[in-house]
N, C-alpha and C. Protein backbone atom coordinates (compact mmCIF):
# COMPACT_ATOMS: atom_id res chain seq x y z
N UNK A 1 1.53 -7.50 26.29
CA UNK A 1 1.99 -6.24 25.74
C UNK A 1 2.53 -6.43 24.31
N UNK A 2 3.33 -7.34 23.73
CA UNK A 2 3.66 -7.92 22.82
C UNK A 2 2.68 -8.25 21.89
N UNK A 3 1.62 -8.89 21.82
CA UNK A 3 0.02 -8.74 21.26
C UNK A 3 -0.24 -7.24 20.87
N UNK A 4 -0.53 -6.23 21.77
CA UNK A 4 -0.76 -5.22 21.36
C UNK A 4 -0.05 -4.81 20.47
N UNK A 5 0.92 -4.99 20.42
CA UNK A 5 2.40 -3.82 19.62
C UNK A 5 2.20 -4.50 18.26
N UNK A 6 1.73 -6.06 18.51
CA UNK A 6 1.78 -6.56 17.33
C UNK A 6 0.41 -6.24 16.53
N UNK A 7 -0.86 -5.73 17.30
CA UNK A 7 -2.35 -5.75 16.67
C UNK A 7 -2.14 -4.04 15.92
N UNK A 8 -1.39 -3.21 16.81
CA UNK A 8 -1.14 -2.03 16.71
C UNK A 8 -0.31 -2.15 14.89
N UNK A 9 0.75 -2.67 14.92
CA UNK A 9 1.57 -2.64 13.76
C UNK A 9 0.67 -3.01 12.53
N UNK A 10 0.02 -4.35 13.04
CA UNK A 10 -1.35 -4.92 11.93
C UNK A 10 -1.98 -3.59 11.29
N UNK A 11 -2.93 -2.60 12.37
CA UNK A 11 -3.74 -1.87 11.84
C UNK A 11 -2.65 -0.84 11.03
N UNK A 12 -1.93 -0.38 11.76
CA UNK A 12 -1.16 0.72 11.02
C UNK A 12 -0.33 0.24 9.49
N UNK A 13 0.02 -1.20 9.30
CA UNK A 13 0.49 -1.47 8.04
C UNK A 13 -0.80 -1.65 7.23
N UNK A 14 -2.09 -1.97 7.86
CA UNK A 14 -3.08 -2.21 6.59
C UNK A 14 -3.61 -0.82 6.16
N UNK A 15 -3.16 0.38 7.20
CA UNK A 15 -4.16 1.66 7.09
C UNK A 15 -2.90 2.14 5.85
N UNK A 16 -1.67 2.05 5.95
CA UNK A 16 -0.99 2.63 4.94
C UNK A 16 -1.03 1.64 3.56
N UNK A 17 -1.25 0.63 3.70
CA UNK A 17 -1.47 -0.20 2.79
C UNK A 17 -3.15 0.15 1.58
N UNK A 18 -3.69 0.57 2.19
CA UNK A 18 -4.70 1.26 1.67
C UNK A 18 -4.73 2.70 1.03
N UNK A 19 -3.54 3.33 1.93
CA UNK A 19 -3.59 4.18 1.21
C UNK A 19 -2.51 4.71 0.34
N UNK A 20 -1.78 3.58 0.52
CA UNK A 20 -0.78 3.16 -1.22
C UNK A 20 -1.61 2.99 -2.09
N UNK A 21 -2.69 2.22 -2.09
CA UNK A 21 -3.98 1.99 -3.19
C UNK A 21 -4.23 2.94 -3.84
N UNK A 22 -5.61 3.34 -2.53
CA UNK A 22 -5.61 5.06 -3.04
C UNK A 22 -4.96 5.93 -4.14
N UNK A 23 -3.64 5.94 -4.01
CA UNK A 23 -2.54 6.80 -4.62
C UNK A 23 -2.53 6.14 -5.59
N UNK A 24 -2.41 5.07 -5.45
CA UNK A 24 -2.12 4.46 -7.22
C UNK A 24 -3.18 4.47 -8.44
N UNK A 25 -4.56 4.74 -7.37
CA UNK A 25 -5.96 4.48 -8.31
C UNK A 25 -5.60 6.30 -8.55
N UNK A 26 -5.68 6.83 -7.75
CA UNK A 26 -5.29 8.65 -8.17
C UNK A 26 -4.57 8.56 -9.42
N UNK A 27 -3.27 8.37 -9.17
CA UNK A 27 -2.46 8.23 -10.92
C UNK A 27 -3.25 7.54 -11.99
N UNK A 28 -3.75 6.46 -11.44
CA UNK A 28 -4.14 5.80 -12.56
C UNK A 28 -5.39 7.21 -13.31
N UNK A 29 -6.13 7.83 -12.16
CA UNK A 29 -7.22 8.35 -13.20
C UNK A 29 -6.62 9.67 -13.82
N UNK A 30 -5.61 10.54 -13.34
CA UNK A 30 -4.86 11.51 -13.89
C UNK A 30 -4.18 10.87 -15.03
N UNK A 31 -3.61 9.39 -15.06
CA UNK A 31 -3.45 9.35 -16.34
C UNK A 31 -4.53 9.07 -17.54
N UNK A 32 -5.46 8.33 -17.04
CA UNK A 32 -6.76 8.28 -17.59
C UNK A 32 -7.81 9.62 -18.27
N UNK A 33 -6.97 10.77 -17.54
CA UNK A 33 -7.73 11.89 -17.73
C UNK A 33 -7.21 12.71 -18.85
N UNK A 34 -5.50 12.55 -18.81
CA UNK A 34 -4.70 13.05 -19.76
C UNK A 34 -3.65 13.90 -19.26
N UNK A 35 -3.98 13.54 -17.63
CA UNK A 35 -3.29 15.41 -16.75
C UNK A 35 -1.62 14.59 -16.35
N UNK A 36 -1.45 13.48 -16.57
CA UNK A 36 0.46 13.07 -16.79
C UNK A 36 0.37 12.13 -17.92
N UNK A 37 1.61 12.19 -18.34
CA UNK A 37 2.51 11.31 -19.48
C UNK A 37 2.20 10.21 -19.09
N UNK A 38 3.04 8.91 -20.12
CA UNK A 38 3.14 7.36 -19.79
C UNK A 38 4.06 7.04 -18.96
N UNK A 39 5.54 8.12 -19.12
CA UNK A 39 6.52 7.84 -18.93
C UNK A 39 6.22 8.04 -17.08
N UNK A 40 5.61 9.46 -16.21
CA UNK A 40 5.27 10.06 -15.67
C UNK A 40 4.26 8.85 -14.25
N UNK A 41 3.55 8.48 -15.56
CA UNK A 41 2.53 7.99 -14.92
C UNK A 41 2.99 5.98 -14.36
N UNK A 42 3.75 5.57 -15.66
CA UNK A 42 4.46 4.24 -15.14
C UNK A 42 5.58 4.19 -13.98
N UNK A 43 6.14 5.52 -13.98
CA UNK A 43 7.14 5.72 -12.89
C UNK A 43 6.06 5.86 -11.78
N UNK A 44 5.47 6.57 -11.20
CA UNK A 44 4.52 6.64 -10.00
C UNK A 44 3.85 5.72 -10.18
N UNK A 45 2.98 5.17 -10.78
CA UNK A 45 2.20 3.79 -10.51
C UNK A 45 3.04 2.51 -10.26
N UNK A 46 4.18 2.18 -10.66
CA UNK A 46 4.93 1.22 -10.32
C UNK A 46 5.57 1.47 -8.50
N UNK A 47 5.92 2.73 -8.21
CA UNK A 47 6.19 2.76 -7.12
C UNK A 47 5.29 2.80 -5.91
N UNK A 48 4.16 2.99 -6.55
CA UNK A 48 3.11 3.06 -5.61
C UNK A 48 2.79 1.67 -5.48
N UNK A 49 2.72 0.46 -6.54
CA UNK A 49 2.06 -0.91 -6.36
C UNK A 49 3.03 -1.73 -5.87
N UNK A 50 4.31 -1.06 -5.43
CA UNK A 50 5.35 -1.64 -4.92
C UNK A 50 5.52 -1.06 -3.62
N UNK A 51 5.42 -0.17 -3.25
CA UNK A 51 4.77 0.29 -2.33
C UNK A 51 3.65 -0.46 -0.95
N UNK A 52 2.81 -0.38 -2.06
CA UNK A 52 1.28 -1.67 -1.75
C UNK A 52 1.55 -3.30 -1.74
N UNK A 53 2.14 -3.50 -2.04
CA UNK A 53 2.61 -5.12 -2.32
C UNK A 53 3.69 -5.45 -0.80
N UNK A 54 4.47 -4.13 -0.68
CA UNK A 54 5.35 -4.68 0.81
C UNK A 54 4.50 -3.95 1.56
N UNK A 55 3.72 -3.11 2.12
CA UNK A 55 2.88 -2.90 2.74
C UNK A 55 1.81 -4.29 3.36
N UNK A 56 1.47 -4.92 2.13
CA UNK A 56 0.36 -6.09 1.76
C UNK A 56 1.30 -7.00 2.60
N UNK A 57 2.58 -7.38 2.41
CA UNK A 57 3.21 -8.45 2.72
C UNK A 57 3.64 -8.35 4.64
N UNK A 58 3.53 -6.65 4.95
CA UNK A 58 3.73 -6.47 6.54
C UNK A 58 2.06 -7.08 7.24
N UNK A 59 1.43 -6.64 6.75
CA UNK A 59 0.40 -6.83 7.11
C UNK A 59 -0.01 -9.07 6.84
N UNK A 60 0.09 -9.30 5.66
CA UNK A 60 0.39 -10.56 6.07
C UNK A 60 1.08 -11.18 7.09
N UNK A 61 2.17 -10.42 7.54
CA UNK A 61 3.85 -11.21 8.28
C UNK A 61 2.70 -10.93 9.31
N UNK A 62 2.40 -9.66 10.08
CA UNK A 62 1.65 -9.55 11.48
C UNK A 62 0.32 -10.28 11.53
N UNK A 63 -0.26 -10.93 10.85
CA UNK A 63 -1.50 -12.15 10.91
C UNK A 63 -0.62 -13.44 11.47
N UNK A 64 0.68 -13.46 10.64
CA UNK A 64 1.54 -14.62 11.09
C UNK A 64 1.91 -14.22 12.44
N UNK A 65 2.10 -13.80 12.82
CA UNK A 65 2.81 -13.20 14.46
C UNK A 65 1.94 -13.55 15.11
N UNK A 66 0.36 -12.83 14.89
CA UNK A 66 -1.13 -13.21 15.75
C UNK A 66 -1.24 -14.48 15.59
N UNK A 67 -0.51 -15.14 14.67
CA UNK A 67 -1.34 -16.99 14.75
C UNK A 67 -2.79 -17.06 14.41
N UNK A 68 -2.65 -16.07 13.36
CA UNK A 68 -3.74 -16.43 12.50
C UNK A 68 -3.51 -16.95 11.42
């Protein structure tokens, strides 16, 4: 049961982990497009790749749990 909870947590930190991405490639092209500021656009893209980075790092920790 412990396996599961742990394969369960895996998928669900990599599915939000992806879609921290997502969000950050979004800002990136709204700023690319002209539709937010620098100021606008470094505040949301930093929180989003920080975001993605501890997301990235749950999903590492639960490979360690599986003993992979």
């Amino acid at each position: 049961m412990l396996r599961r909870g742990r394969q369960r947590l895996a998928r669900i930190c990599a599915a939000v982990r992806l879609e921290a991405e997502a969000q950050s490639e979004e800002v990136s092209e709204r700023f690319c497009d002209g539709e937010i500021g620098v100021a606008d656009f470094e505040d949301q893209f930093q929180r989003l790749r920080r975001l993605y980075h501890q997301r990235q790092a749950c999903v590492e920790l639960s490979g360690v749990w599986q003993g992979r």
